[in-house]
Protein backbone atom coordinates (compact mmCIF):
# COMPACT_ATOMS: atom_id res chain seq x y z
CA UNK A 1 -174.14 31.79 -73.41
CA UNK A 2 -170.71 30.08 -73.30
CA UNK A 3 -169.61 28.51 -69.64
CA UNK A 4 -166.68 30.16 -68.00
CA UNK A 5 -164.44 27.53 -68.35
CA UNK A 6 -164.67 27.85 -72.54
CA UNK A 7 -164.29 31.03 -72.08
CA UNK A 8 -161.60 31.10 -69.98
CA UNK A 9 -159.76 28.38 -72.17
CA UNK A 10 -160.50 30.30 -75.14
CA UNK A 11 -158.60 33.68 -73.86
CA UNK A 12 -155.53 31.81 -73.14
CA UNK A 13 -155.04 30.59 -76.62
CA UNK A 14 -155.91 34.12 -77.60
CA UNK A 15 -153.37 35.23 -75.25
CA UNK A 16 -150.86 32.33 -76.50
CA UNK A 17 -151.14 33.50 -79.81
CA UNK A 18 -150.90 36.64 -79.70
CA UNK A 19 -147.57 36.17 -77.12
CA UNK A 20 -146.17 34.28 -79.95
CA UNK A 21 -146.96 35.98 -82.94
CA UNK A 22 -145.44 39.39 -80.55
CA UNK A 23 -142.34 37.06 -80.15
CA UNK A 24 -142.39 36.50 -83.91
CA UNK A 25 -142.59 40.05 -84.99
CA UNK A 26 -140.45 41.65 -82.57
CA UNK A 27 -137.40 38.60 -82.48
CA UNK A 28 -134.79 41.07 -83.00
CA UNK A 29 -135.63 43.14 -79.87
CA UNK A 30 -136.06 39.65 -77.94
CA UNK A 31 -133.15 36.98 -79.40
CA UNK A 32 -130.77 39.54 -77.87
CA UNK A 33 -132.30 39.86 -74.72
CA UNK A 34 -132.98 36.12 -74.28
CA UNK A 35 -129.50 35.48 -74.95
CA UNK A 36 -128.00 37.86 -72.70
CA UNK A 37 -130.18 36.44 -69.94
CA UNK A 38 -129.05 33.01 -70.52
CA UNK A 39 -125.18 33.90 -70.36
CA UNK A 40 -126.14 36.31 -67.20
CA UNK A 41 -127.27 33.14 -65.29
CA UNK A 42 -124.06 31.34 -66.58
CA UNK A 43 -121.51 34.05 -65.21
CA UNK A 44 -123.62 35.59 -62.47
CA UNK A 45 -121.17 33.43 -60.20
CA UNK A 46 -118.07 35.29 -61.69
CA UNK A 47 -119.45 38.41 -60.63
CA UNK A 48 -119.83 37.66 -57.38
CA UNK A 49 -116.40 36.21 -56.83
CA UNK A 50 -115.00 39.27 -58.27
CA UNK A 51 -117.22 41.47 -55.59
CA UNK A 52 -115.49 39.50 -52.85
CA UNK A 53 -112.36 40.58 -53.79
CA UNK A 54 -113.37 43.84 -54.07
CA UNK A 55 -114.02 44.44 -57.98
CA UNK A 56 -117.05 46.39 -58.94
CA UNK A 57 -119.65 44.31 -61.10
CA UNK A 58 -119.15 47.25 -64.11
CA UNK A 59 -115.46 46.40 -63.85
CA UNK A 60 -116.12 42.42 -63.54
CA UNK A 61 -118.44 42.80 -66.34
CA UNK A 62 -115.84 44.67 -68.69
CA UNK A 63 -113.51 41.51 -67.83
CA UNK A 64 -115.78 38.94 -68.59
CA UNK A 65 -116.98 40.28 -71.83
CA UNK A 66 -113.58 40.86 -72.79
CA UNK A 67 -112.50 37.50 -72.06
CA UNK A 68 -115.31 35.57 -73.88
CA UNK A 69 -114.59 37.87 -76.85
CA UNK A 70 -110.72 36.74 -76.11
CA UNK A 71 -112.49 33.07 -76.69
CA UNK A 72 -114.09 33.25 -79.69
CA UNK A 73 -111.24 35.30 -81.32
CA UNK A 74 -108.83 32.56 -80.63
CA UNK A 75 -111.46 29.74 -81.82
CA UNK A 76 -112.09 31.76 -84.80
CA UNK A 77 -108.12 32.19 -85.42
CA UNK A 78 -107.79 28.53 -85.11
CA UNK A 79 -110.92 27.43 -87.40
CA UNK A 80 -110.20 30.17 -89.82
CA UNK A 81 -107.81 27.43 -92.00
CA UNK A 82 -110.31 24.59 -92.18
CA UNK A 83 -113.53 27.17 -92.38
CA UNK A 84 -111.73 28.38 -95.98
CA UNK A 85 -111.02 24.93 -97.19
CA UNK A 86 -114.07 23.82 -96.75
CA UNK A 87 -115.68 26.95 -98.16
CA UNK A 88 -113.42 26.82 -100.98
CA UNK A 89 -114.26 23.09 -101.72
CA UNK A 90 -117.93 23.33 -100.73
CA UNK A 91 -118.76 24.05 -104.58
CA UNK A 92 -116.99 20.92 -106.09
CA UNK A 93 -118.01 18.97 -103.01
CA UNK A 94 -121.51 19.41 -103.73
CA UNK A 95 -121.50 18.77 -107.69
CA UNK A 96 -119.63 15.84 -106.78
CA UNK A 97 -122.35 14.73 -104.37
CA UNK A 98 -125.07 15.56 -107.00
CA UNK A 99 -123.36 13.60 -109.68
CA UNK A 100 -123.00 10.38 -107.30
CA UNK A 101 -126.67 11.21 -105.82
CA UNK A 102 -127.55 10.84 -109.49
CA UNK A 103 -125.64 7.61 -110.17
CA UNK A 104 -127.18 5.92 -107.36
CA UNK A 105 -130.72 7.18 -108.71
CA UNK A 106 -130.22 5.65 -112.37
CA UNK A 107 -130.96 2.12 -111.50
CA UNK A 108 -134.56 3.24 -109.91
CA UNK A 109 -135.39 5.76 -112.53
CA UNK A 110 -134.44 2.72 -115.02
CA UNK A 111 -136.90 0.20 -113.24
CA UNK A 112 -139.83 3.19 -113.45
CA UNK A 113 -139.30 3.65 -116.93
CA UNK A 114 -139.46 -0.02 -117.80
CA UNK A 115 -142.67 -0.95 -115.12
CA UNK A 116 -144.29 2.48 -117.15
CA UNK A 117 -143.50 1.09 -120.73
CA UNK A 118 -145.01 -2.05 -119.70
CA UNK A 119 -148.16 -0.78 -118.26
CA UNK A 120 -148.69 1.11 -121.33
CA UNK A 121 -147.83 -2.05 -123.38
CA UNK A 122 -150.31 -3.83 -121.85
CA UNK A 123 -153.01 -0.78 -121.92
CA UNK A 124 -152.28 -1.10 -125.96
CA UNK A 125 -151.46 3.32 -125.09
CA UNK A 126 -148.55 4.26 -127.75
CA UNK A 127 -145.23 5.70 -125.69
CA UNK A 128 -145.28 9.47 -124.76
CA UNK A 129 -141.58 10.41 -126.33
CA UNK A 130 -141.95 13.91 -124.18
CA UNK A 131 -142.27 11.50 -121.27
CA UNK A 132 -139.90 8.71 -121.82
CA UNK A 133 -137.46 10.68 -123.09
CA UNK A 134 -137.36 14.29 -120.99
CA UNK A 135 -135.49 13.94 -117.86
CA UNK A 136 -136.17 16.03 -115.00
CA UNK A 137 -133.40 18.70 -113.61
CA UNK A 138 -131.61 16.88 -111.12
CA UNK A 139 -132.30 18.15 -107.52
CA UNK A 140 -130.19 19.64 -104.77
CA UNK A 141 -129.14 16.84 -102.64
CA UNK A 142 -129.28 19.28 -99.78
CA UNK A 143 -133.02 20.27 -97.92
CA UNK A 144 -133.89 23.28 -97.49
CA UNK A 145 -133.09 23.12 -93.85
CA UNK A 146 -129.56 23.12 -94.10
CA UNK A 147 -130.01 26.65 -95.99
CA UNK A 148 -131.62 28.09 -93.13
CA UNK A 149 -129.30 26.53 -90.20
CA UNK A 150 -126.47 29.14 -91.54
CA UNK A 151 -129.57 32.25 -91.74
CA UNK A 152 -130.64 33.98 -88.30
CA UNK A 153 -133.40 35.63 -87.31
CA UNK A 154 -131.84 39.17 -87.11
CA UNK A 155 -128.00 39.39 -88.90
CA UNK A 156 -125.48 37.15 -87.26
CA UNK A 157 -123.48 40.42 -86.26
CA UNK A 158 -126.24 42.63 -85.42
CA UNK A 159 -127.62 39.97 -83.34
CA UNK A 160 -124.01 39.25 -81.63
CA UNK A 161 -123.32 42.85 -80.47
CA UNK A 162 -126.95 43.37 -79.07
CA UNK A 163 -126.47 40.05 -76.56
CA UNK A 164 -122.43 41.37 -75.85
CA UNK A 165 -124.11 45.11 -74.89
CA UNK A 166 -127.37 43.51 -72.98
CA UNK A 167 -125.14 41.17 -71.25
CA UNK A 168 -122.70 43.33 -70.43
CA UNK A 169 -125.78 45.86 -68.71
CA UNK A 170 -126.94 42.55 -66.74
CA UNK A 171 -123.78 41.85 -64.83
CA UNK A 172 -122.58 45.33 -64.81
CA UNK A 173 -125.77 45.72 -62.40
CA UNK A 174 -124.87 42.97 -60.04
CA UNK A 175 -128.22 40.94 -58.53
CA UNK A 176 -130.67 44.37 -59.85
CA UNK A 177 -132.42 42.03 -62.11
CA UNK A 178 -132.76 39.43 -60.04
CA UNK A 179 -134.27 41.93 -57.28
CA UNK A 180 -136.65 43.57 -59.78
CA UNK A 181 -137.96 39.93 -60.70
CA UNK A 182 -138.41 38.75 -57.34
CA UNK A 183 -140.01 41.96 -56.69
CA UNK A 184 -142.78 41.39 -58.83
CA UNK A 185 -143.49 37.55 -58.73
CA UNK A 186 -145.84 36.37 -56.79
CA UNK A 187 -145.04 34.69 -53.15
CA UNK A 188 -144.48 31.49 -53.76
CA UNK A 189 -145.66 28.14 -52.19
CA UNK A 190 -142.40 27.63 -51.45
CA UNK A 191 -139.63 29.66 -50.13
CA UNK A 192 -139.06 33.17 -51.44
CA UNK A 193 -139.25 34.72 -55.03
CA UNK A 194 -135.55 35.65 -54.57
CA UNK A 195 -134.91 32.01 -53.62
CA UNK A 196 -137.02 31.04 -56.70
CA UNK A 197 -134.85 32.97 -59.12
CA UNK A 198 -131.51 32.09 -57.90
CA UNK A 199 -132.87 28.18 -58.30
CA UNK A 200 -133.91 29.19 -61.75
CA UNK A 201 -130.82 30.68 -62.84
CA UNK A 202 -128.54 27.97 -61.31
CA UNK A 203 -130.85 25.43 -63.32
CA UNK A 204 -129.82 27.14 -66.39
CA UNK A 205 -126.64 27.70 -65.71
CA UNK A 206 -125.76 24.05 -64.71
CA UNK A 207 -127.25 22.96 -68.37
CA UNK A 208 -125.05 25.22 -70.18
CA UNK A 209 -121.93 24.20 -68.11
CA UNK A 210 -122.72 20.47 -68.62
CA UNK A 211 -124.02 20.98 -72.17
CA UNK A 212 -120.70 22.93 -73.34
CA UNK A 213 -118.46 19.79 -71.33
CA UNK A 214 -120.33 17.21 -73.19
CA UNK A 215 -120.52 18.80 -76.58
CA UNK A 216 -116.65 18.97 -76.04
CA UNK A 217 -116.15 15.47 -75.34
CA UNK A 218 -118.57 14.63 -78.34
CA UNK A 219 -116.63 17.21 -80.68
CA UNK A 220 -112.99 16.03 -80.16
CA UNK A 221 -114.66 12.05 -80.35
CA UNK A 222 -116.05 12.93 -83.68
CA UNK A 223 -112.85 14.72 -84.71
CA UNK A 224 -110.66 11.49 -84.20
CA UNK A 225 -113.87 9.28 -85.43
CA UNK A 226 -113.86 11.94 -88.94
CA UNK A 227 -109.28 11.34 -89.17
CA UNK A 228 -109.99 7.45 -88.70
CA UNK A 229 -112.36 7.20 -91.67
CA UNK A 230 -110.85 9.34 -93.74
CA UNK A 231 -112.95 12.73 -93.91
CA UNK A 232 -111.93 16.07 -94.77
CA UNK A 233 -111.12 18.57 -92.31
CA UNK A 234 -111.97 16.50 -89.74
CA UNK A 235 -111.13 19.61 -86.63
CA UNK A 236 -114.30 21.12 -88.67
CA UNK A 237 -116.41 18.50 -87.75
CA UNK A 238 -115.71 18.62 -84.22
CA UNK A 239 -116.41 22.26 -84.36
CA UNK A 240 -119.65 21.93 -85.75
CA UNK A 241 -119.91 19.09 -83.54
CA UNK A 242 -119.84 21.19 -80.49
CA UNK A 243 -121.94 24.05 -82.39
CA UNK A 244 -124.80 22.09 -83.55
CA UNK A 245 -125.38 19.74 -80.84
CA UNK A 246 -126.68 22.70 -78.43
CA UNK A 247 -129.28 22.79 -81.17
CA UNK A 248 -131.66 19.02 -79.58
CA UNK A 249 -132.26 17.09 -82.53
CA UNK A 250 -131.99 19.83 -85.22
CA UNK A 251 -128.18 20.20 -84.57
CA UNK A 252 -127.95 16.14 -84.68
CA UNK A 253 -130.01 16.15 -88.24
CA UNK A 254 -127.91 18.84 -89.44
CA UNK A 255 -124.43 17.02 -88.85
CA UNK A 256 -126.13 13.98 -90.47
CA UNK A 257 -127.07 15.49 -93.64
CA UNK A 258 -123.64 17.42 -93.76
CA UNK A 259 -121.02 14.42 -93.51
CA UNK A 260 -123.62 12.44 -95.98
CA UNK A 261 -123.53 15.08 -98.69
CA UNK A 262 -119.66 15.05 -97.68
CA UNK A 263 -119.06 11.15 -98.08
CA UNK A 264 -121.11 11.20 -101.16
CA UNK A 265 -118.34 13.77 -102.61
CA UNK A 266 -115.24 11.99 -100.82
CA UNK A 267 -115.94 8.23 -100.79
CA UNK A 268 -117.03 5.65 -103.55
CA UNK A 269 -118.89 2.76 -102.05
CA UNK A 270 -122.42 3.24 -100.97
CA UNK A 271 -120.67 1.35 -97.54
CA UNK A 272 -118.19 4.27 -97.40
CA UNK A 273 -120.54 6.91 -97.94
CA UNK A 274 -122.62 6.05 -94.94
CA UNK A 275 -119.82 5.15 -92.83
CA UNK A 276 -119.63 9.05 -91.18
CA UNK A 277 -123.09 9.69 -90.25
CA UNK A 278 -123.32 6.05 -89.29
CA UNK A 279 -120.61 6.90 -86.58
CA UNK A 280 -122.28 10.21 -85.49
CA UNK A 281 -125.79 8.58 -85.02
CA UNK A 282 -123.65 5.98 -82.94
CA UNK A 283 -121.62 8.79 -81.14
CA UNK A 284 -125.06 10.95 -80.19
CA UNK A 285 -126.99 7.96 -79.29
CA UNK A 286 -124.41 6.99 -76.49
CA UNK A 287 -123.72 10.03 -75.22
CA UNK A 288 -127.88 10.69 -75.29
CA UNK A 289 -128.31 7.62 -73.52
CA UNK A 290 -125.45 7.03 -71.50
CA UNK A 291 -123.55 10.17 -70.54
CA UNK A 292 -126.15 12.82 -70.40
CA UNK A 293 -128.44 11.21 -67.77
CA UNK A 294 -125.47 10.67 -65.24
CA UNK A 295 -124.40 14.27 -66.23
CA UNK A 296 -127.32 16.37 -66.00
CA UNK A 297 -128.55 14.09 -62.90
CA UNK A 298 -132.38 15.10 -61.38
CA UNK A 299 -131.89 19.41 -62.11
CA UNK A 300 -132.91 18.93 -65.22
CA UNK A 301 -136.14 16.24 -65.67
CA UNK A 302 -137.75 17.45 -68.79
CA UNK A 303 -140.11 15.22 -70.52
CA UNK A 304 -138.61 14.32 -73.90
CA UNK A 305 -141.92 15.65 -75.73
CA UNK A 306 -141.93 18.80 -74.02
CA UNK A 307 -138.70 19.35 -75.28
CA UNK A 308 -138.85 18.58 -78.78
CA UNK A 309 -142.31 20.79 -78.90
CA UNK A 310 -140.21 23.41 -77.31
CA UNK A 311 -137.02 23.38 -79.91
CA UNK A 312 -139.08 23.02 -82.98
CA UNK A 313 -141.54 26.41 -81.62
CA UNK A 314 -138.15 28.23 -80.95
CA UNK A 315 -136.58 26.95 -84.50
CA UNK A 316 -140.33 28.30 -85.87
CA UNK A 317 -139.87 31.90 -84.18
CA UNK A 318 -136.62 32.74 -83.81
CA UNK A 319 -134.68 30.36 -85.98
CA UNK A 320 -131.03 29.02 -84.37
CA UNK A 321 -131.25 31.57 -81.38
CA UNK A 322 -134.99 29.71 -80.74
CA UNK A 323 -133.88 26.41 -80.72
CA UNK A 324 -131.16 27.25 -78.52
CA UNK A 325 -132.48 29.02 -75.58
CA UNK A 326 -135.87 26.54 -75.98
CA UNK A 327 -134.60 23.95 -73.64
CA UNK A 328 -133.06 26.10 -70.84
CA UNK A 329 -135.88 28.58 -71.08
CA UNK A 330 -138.07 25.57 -70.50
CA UNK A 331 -136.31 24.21 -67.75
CA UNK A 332 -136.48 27.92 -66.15
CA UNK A 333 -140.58 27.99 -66.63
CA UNK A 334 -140.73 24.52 -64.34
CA UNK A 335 -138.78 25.91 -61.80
CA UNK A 336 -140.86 28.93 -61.78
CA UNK A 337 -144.17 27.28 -62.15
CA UNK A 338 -143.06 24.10 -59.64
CA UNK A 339 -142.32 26.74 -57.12
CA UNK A 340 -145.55 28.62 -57.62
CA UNK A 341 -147.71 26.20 -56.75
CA UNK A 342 -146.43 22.59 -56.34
CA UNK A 343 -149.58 21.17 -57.68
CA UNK A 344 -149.51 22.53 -61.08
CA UNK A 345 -150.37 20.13 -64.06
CA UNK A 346 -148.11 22.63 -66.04
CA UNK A 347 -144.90 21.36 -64.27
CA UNK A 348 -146.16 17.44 -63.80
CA UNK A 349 -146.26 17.83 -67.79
CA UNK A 350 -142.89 19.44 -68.53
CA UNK A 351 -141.35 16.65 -66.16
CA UNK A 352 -139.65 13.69 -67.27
């Protein structure tokens, strides 16, 4: 007969798998919902400023949804131009890449060729013609990865109006969720579940806040770095710039394997090719290093591992909408578990 411990160890991976493969299965019920939550905690505050001046949340709701709709419209409007160029290029950009991905591939598939004819010199094995002479399709220069960065879980617009109608319920209610949670957590070892929640949600909120200022700063630096060197469309690339890099390390790696397909279609030298991801990786690496520990400060101490583990199980179940809520979700869980019981080995391992 097993101990209780095995047992007890082996339900909770039953439990874990089974949570995520229900998380898998049913993504389009729970990418909206996660989302809405998220932007909840972000404009909770709004809500509550509008209360003191005497606006109903259902009215403060309608005026916040309208306005970030007014947002993305006029970002949209704005993009539209350089969006159409660069889908209008992105054909000829890419067989340009291929070609030049092939050029710089003929000296190595040259030196194979001659090391192979003089193995089979040396062997005394007569040439294969089939082999020597057949040469293999040429392969997409672009990973399957990039395919699937533009591919959601759910559709894009299915998936948008869900969050905008599920947001708009959450702070049309005021603080009801936020009751009904603390209503059913369990007293914490610290302080009170309503406490616990508000701490939560202000953790999450202060990440988006600061992650939205700093992708900002990064976008319109990579903008300017992109019209220096020479790049086209270079207000694209601080879009996607600002995009992407609420995506850790999978928005990074796709902006690096866009402007190199890009400078293999725009530039010549091998020197010229590599000068645009060369600045990003030198962009991202001071801002990772430098501005986002003053930034984000002690709310948000994840341990690095935690949250790549995190981003790459979100990627894995929900796709984009996964990798983005993985980080603040995670932050959420410390808070929660910290509070619960402060001597949890859960929360000593999710800190930094």
């Amino acid at each position: 007969m097993s101990p209780p411990g095995s047992r007890s160890a082996s339900l909770l991976i039953v439990a874990i798998v089974a949570a995520g493969a229900a998380l898998y299965v049913a993504q389009e019920v729970f990418v909206p919902i996660a989302l809405a939550l998220l932007f909840a905690a972000l404009f909770r505050p709004l809500v509550r400023v509008f209360e003191g001046i005497r606006i109903p949340p259902p009215a403060s709701a309608t005026l916040i949804v309208l306005g970030c709709l007014a947002l993305l419209g006029i970002g949209g409007f704005f993009l539209a131009q350089p969006v159409r160029a660069w889908m209008r290029d992105a054909p000829k950009t890419l067989a340009a890449a291929r070609t030049k991905l092939d050029k710089l591939r003929r000296p190595i598939k040259q030196v194979s060729q001659a090391v192979q004819k003089a193995q089979q010199e040396v062997t005394g094995e007569a040439p294969k013609p089939a082999q020597v002479q057949a040469a293999a399709p040429p392969s997409a220069p672009i990973p399957p990865f990039v395919g699937r960065v533009f591919t959601t879980t759910a559709g894009v617009l299915g998936t948008f109006l869900q969050t905008i109608v599920v947001l708009f319920l959450l702070l049309a209610t005021g603080d009801l969720f936020t009751r009904k949670l603390a209503a059913v957590m369990p007293k914490p070892a610290k302080g009170t579940p309503e406490q616990t929640v508000e701490e939560a949600e202000a953790v999450v909120r202060r990440y988006l806040v600061v992650t939205a200022l700093i992708n900002l700063g990064q976008g319109v630096l990579v903008a300017l770095t992109m019209w220096l060197i020479g790049m086209p469309t270079p207000p694209l690339w601080g879009a996607l710039t600002f995009v992407f890099e609420f995506l850790p390390y999978i928005g990074a790696l796709f902006m690096v394997v866009s402007l190199t397909i890009t400078g293999l279609a725009t530039f010549e030298g091998i020197g010229q090719v590599l000068l645009a991801p060369s600045a990003y990786i030198i962009i991202s690496t001071i801002q990772n290093n430098a501005v986002s520990p003053f930034a984000y400060g002690s709310g948000l101490r994840l341990n690095p591992l935690a949250v790549l583990v995190s981003v790459l199980i979100g990627w894995f179940l929900w796709g984009v909408a996964g990798a983005f809520v993985a980080v603040p979700l995670l932050a959420a869980v410390k808070i929660f578990v910290d509070c619960l019981n402060r001597d949890s080995r859960l929360a000593a391992v999710l800190e930094e």
